[in-house]
Protein backbone atom coordinates (compact mmCIF):
# COMPACT_ATOMS: atom_id res chain seq x y z
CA UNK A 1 -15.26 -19.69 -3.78
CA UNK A 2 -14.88 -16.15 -1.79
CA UNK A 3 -17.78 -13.74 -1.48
CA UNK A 4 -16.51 -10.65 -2.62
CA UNK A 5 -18.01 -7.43 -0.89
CA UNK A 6 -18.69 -4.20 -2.85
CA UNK A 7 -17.27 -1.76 -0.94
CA UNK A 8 -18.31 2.25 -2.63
CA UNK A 9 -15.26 3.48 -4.14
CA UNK A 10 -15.15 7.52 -2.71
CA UNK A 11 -12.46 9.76 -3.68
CA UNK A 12 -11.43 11.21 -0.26
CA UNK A 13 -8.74 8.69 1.74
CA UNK A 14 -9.62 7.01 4.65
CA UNK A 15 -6.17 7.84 6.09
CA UNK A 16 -3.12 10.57 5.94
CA UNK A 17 0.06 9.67 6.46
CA UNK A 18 2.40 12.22 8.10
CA UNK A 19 6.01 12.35 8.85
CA UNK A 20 7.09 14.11 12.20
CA UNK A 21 10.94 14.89 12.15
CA UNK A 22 12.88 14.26 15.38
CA UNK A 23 14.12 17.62 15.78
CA UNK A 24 11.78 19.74 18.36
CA UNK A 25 9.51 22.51 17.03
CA UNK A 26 9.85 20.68 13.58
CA UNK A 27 6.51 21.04 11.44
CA UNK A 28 4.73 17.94 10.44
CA UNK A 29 5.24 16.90 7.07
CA UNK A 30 2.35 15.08 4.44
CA UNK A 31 3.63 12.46 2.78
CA UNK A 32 0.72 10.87 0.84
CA UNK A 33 -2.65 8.85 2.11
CA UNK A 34 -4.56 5.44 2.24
CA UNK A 35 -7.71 4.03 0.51
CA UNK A 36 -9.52 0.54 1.15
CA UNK A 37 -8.81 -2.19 -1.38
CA UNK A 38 -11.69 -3.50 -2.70
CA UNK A 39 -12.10 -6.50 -0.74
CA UNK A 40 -11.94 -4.27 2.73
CA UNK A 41 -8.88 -6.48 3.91
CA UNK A 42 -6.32 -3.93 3.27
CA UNK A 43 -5.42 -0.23 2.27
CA UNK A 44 -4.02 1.31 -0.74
CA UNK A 45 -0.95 3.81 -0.03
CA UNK A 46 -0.21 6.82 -2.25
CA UNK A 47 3.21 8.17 -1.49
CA UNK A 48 3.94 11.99 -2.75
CA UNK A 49 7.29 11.99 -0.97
CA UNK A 50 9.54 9.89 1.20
CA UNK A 51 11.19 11.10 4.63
CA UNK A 52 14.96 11.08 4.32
CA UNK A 53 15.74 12.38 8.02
CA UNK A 54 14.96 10.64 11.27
CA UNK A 55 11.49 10.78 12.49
CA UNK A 56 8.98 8.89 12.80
CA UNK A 57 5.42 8.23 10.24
CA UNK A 58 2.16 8.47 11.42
CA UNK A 59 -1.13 7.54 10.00
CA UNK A 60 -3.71 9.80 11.07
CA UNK A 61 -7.93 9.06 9.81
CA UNK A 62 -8.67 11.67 6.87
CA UNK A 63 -10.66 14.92 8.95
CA UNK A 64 -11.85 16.88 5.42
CA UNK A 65 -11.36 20.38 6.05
CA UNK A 66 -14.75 22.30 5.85
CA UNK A 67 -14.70 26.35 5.12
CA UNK A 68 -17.02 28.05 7.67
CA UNK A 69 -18.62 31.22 6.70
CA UNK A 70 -16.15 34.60 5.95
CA UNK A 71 -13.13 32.19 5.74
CA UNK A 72 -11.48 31.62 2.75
CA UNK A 73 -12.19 33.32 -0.44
């Protein structure tokens, strides 16, 4: 029988997933992100939209966005 490993469930994704359109000077676009499974040996993938052009998808490690001071309101 498999030893399963507790991994800590946290809300913030391990991964973003992007989609970069061919055409130059196009912005980036955010398509959804990527959570470990339980058992560590994969990812879970949350799609809010799918790219329809030609491009290409990139999976970039989540970088949470802090506020510094006087930013923001």
């Amino acid at each position: 029988m498999a030893k399963k490993t507790s991994i800590p469930v946290t809300k913030a994704p391990a991964f973003i997933v992007w989609f970069a359109p061919e055409r130059a000077g196009s912005p980036w676009t955010h398509l959804g992100a990527l959570w470990p499974t339980q058992s560590g040996k994969g990812y879970r993938i949350s799609l809010d939209s799918i790219p329809i052009g030609a491009g290409r998808c990139f999976v970039m490690p989540y970088e949470p966005h802090t506020v510094s001071q006087g930013e923001g309101t």
